[in-house]
Protein backbone atom coordinates (compact mmCIF):
# COMPACT_ATOMS: atom_id res chain seq x y z
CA UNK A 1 -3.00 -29.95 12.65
CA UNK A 2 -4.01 -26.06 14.04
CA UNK A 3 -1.13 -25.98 16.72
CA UNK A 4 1.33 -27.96 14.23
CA UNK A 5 4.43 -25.84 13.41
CA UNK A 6 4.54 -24.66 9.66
CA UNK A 7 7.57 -26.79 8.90
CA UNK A 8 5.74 -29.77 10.32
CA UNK A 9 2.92 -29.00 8.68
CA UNK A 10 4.43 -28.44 5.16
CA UNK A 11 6.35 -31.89 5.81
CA UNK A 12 3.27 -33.48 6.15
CA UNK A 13 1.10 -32.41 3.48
CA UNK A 14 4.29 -32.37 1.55
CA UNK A 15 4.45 -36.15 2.67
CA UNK A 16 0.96 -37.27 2.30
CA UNK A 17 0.83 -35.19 -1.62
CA UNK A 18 4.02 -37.23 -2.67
CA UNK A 19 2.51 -40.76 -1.32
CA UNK A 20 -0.75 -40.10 -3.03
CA UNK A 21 1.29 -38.91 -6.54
CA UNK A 22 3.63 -42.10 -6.45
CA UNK A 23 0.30 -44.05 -5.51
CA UNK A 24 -1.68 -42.95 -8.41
CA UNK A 25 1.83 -43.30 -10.73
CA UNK A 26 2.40 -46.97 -10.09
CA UNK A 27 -1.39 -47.69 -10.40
CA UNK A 28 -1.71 -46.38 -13.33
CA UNK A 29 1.25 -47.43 -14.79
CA UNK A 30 0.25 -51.30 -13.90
CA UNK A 31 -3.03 -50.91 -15.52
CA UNK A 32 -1.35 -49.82 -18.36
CA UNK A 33 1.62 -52.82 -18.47
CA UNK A 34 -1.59 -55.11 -17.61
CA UNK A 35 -3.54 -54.06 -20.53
CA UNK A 36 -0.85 -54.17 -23.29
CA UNK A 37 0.05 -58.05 -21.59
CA UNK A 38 -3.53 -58.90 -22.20
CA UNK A 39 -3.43 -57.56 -25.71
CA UNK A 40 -0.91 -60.04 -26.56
CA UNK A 41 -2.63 -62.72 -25.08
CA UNK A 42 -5.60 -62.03 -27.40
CA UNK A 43 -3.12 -62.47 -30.48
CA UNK A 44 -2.30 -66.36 -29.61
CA UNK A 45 -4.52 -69.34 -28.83
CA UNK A 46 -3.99 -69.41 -25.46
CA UNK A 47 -5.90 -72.15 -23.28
CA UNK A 48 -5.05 -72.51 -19.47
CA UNK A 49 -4.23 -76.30 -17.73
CA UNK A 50 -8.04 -77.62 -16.86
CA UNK A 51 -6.78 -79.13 -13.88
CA UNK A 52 -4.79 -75.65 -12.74
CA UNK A 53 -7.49 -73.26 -12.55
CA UNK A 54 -5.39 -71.75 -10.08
CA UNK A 55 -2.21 -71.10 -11.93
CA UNK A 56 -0.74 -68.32 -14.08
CA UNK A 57 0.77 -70.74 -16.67
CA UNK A 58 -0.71 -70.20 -20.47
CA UNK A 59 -0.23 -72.99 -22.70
CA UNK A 60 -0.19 -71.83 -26.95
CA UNK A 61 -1.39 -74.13 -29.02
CA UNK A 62 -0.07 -72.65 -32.82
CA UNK A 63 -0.28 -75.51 -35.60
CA UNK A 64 2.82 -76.11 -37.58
CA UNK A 65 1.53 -74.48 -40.75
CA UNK A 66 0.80 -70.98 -39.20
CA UNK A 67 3.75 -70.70 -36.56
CA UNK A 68 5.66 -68.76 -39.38
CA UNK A 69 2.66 -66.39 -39.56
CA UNK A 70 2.12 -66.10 -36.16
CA UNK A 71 5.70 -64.97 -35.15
CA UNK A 72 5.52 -62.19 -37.57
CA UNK A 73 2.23 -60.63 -36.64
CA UNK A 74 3.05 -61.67 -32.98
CA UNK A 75 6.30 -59.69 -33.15
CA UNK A 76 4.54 -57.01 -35.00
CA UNK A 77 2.01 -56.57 -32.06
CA UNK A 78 4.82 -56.66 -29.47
CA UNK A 79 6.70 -53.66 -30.84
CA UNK A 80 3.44 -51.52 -31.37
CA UNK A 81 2.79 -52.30 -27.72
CA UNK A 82 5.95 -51.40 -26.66
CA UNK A 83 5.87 -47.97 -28.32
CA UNK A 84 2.33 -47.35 -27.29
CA UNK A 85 2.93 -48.57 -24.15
CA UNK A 86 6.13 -45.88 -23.49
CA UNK A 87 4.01 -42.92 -25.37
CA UNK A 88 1.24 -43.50 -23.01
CA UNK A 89 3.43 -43.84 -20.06
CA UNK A 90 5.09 -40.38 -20.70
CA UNK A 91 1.80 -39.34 -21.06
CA UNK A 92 0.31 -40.29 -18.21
CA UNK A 93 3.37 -39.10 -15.76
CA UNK A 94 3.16 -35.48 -17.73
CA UNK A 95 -0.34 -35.31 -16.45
CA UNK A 96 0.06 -36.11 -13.43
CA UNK A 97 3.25 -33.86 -13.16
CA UNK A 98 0.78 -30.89 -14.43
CA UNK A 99 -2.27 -31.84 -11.81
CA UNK A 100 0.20 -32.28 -8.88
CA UNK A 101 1.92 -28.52 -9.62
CA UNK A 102 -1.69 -27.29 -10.24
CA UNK A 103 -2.49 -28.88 -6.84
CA UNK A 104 0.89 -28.33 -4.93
CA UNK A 105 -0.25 -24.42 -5.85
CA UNK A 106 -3.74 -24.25 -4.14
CA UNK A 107 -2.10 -26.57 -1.25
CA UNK A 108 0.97 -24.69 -0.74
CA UNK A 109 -1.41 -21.38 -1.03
CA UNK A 110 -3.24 -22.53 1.98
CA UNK A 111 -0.94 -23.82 4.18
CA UNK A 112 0.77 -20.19 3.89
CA UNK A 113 -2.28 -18.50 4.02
CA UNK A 114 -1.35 -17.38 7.44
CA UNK A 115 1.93 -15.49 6.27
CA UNK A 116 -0.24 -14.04 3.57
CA UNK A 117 -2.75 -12.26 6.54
CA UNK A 118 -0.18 -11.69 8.22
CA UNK A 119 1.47 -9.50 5.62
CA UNK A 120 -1.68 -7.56 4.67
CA UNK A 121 -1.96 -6.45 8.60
CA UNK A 122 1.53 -5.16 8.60
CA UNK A 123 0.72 -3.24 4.88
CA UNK A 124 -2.41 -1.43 6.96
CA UNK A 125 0.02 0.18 9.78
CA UNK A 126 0.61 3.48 9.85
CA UNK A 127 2.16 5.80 12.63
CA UNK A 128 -1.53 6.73 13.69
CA UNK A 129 -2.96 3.44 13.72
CA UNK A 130 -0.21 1.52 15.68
CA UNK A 131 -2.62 0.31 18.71
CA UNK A 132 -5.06 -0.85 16.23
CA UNK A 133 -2.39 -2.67 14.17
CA UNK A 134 -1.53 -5.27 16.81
CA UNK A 135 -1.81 -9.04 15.68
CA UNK A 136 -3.86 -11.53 17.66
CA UNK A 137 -2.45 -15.03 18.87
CA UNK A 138 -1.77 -17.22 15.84
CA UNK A 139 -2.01 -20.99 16.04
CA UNK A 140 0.93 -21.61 13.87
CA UNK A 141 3.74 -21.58 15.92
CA UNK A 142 6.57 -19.66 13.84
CA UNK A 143 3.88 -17.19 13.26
CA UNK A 144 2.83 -16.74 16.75
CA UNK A 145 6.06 -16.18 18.24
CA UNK A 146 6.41 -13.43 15.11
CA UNK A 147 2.95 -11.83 16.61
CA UNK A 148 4.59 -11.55 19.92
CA UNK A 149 7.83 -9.88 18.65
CA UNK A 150 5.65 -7.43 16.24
CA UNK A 151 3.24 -7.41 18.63
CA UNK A 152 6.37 -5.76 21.17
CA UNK A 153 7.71 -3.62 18.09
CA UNK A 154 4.63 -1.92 17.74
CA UNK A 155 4.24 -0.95 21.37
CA UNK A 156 8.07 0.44 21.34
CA UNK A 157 6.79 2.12 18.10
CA UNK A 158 3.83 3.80 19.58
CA UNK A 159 5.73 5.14 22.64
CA UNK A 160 8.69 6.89 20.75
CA UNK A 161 5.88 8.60 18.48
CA UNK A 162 4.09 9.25 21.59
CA UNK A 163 7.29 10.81 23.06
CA UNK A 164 8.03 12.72 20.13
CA UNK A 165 4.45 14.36 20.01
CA UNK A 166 4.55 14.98 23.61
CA UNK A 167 8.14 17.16 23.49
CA UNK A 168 6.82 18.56 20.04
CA UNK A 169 3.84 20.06 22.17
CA UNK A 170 6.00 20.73 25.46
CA UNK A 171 8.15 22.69 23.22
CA UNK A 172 5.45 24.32 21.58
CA UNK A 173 4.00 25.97 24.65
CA UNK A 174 6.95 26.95 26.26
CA UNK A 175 8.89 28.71 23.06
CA UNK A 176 5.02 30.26 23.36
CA UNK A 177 4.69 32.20 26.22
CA UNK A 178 8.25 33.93 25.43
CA UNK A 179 6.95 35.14 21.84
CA UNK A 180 3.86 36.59 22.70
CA UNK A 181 5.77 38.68 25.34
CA UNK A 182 8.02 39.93 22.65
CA UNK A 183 5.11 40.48 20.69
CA UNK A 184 3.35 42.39 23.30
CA UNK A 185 6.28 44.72 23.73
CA UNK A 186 7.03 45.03 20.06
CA UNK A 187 3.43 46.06 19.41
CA UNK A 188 3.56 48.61 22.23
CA UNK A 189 6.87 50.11 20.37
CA UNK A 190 5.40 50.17 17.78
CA UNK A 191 2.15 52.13 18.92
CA UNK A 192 4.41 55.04 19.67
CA UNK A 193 6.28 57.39 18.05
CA UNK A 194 10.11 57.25 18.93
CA UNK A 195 11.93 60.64 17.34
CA UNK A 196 15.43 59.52 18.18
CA UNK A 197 15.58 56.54 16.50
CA UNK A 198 17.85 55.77 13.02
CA UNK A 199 17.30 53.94 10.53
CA UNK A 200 19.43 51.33 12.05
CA UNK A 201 16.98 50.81 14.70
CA UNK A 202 14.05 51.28 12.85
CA UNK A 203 15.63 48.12 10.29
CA UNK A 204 16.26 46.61 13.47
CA UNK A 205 13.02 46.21 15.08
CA UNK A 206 11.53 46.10 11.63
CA UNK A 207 13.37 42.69 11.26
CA UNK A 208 12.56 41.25 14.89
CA UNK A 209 8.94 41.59 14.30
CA UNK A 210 8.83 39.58 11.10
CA UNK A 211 11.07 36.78 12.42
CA UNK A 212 8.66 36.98 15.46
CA UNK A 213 6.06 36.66 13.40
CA UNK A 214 7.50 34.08 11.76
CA UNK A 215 8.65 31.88 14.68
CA UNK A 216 4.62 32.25 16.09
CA UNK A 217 3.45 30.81 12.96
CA UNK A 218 5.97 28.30 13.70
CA UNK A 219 4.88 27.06 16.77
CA UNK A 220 0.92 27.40 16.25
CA UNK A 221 1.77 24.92 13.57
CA UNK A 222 3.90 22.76 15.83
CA UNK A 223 0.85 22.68 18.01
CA UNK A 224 -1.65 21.99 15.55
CA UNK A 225 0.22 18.96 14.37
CA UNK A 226 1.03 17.56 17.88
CA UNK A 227 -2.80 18.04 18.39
CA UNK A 228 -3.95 16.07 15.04
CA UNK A 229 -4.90 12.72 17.05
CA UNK A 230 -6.86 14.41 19.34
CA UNK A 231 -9.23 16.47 16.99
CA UNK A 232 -12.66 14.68 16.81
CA UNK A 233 -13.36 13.68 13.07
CA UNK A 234 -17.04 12.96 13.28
CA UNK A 235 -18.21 16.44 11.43
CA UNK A 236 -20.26 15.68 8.64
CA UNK A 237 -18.72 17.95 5.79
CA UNK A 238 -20.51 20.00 3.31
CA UNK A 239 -16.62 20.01 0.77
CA UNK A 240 -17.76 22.17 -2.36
CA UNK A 241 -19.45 24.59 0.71
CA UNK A 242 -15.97 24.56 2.88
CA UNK A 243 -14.43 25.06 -0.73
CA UNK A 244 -16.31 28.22 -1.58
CA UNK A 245 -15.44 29.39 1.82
CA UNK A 246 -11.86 28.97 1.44
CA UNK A 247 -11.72 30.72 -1.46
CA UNK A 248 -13.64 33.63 -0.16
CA UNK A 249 -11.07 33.99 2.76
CA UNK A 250 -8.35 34.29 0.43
CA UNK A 251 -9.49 36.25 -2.53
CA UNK A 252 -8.05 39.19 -1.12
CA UNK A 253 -4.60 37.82 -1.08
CA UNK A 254 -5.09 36.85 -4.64
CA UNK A 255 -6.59 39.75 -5.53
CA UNK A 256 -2.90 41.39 -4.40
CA UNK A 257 -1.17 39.29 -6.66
CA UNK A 258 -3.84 39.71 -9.70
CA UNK A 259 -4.50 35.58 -9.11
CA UNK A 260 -8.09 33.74 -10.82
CA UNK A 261 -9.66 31.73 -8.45
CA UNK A 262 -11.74 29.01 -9.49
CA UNK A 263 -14.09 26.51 -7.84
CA UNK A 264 -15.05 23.34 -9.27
CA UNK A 265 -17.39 21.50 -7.45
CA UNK A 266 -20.17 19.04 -7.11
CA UNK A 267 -22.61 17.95 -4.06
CA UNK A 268 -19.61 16.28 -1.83
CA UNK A 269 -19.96 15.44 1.39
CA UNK A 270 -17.68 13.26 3.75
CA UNK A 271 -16.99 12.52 7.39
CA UNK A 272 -14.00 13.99 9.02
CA UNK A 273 -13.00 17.38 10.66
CA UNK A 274 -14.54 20.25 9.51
CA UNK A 275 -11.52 22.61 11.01
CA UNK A 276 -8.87 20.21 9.71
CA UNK A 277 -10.33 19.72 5.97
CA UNK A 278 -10.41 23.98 5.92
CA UNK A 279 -7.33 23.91 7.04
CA UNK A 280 -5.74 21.64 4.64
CA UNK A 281 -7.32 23.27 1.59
CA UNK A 282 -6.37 26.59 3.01
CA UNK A 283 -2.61 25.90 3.36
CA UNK A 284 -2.63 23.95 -0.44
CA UNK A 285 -4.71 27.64 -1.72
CA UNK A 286 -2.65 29.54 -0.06
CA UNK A 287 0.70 28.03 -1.70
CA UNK A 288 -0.72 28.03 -4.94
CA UNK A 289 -1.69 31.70 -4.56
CA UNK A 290 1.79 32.55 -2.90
CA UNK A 291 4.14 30.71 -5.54
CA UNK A 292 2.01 31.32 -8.53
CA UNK A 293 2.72 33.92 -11.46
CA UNK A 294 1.38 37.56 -11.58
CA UNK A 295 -2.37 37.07 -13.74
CA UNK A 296 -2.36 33.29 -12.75
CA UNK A 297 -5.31 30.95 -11.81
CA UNK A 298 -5.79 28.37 -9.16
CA UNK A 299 -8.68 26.03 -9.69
CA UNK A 300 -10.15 23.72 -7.21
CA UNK A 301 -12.08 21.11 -7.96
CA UNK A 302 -14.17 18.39 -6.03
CA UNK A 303 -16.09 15.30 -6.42
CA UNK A 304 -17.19 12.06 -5.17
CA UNK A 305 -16.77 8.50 -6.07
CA UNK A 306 -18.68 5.89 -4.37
CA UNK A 307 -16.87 6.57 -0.57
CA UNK A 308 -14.04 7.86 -1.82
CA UNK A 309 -13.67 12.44 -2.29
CA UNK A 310 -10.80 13.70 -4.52
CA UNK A 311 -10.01 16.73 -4.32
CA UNK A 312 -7.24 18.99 -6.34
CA UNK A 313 -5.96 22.00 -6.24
CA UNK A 314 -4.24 23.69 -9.39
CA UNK A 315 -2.01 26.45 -10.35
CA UNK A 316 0.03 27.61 -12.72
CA UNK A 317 3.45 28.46 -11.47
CA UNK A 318 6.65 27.37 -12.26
CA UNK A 319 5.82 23.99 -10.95
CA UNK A 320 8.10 21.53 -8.40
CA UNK A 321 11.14 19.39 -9.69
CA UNK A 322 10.17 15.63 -10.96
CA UNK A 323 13.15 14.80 -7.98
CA UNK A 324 11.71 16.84 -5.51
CA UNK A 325 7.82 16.29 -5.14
CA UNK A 326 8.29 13.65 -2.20
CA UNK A 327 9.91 15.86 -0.25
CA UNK A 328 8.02 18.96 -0.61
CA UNK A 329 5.73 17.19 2.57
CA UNK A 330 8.99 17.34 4.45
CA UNK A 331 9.09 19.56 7.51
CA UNK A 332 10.82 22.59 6.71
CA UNK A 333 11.87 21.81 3.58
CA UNK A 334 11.67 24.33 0.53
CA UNK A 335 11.77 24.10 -2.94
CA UNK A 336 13.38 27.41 -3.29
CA UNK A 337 14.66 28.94 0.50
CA UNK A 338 14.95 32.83 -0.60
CA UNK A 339 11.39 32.63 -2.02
CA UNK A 340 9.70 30.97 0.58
CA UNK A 341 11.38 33.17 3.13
CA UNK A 342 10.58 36.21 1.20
CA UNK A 343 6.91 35.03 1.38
CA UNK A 344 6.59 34.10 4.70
CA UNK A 345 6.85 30.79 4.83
CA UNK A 346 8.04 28.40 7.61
CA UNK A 347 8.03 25.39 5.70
CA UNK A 348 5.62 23.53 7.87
CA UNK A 349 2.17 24.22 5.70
CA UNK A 350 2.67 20.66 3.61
CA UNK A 351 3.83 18.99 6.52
CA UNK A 352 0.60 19.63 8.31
CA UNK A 353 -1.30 19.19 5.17
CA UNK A 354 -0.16 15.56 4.84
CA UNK A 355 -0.29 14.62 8.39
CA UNK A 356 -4.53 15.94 8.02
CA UNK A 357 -4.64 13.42 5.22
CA UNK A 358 -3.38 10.82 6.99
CA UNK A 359 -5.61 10.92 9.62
CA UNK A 360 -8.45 11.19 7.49
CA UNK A 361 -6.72 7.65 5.73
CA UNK A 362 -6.55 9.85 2.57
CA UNK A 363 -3.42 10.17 0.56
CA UNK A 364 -1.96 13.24 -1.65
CA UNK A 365 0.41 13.22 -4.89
CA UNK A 366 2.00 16.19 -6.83
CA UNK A 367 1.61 16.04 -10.28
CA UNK A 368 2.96 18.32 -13.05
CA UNK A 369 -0.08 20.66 -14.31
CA UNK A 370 -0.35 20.10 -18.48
CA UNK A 371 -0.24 23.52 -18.82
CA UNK A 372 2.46 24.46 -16.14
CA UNK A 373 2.42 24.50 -12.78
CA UNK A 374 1.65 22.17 -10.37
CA UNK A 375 -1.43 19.84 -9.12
CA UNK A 376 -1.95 18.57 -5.65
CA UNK A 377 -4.27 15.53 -5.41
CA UNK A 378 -5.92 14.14 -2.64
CA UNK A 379 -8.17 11.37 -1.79
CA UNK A 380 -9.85 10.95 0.99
């Protein structure tokens, strides 16, 4: 039965369930027929042939004075047995009907049990689990030759990702080595006074060093992200300590802006890595400090639940679109481009914030903050 196809094997149990429910059907309808027939017989004087012992024949013996009153209560008796005899029937079959669905569930449930397993291993994969997420040999058939093909889907899956990573980080180091050259000689123009330039130059280098600036932040991004899988996460984390100290690295840039900031916290403590959890909470601080209002807050706020840490950061901004909020974790996109740029931004710090999550098998959600703004959630 293991190594029978699943059509066989539905056929038979299909098979078998149907024999048993006709089975049971006729049996019981017989001993129903047989004990309305013997019911009648009790109504008559019936007397079998001494010298057939053997045979079926009843012989009814009704004196001539009583044959009048016997065929009325003897017709009587036949059409109540009739009608009880059809109400029980339908009775009878609507049971069964009801057991045999009831049973056809829990048997049809475990002869596709299989499928069912199979679809909760395909709901687990995610792009940094693929070599964990391959199936094992199944012994249904169908199913086994779907194991191979996923099996095969997976491993094309896990090679294009890998390939994609790979040039991310090629790219990465070579766009490098060309920036922090310009860098070097833009900071050593900089040291130095230059009398004959105009303001046309001045504007000029001005702008090269902030879009040099830009495109390092850019690629030291690029790098961290292509580096994620590699980055032991084995640290055990001390979160409402690596909250305070995220919030002490950025209070000056609040402070520029006139921005609250607010910790939350209780004893939490998790497994994971310590650079990528500061890193994460930096990046969602840092855009709530960056896109919040002049005399805003931004609270943080941690705690634990059984294995599970949620975490949240909260400002009070002019919050993200309801149609926008799954893409904000887009690379490079921007809720509002002129803004972003004016800030600073190279639309990457979300990006890299979901990807940490992920690889801590967390997930994060943007809600809309009751009192305006916006709250990131994550659970990890």
């Amino acid at each position: 039965m293991k190594r029978m196809s699943l059509q066989w094997r539905l056929t038979c149990i299909i098979t078998l369930y149907i024999a048993l429910i006709c089975g049971c059907l006729t049996l019981l309808v017989y001993k129903n027929g047989v004990y309305y027939i013997d019911s009648l017989q009790e109504t008559v004087d019936a007397q079998g042939d001494d010298n057939g012992s053997g045979t079926d024949e009843i012989y009814i013996s009704i004196p001539e004075d009583k044959w009048d009153e016997f065929a009325n209560d003897f017709s009587v008796k036949v059409y109540n047995n009739k009608a009880d005899y059809k109400k029980n029937s339908l009775i009878i079959s609507a049971l069964l009907a009801l057991l045999g669905g009831v049973a056809t569930y829990f048997i049809s449930g475990h002869a596709l049990k299989p499928i069912s397993e199979f679809s909760d291993k395909i709901e687990e994969v995610q792009a940094q689990n693929l070599a964990d997420s391959r199936i094992e040999e199944n012994n249904v058939k169908e199913l086994n030759q779907l194991s191979v093909s996923y099996n095969k889907m997976l491993e094309r899956l896990s090679d294009a990702f890998e390939i994609q990573r790979q040039f991310t980080a090629n790219a990465a180091h070579e766009l490098r080595t060309p920036l922090s050259l310009m860098q070097i000689q833009l900071d050593s123009y900089n040291s130095s006074r230059h009398p004959g330039d105009d303001e046309v130059t001045l504007q000029t280098i001005k702008m090269v060093t902030e879009q040099n600036e830009r495109l390092s932040k850019m690629v030291k991004t690029l790098l961290d992200m292509s580096e994620l899988q590699t980055v032991s996460r084995d640290d055990k984390i001390m979160v409402d300590a690596l909250v305070d100290e995220v919030l002490a690295d950025l209070e000056p840039l609040a402070q520029e802006k006139d921005i609250e900031l607010i910790g939350e916290c209780t004893d939490v403590t998790m497994i994971g890595s310590d650079i990528l959890i500061y890193r994460m909470l930096y990046n969602l601080v840092e855009n709530a400090i960056k896109y919040n209002r002049t005399g805003g807050r931004v609270t943080v706020t941690a705690r634990q639940k059984e294995k599970h840490v949620y975490l949240s950061v909260e400002d009070t901004g002019n919050g993200i679109p309801e149609e926008l909020k799954d893409r904000v974790f887009e690379p490079f996109f921007r809720v509002d481009k002129s803004r972003s740029r004016e800030l600073g931004g190279v639309g990457l710090g979300l990006a890299l914030v979901r990807e940490i999550v992920i690889v801590h098998d967390g997930n994060i959600a943007v809600k809309p903050n009751p009192s305006g703004g916006t709250i990131f959630e994550v659970v990890l």
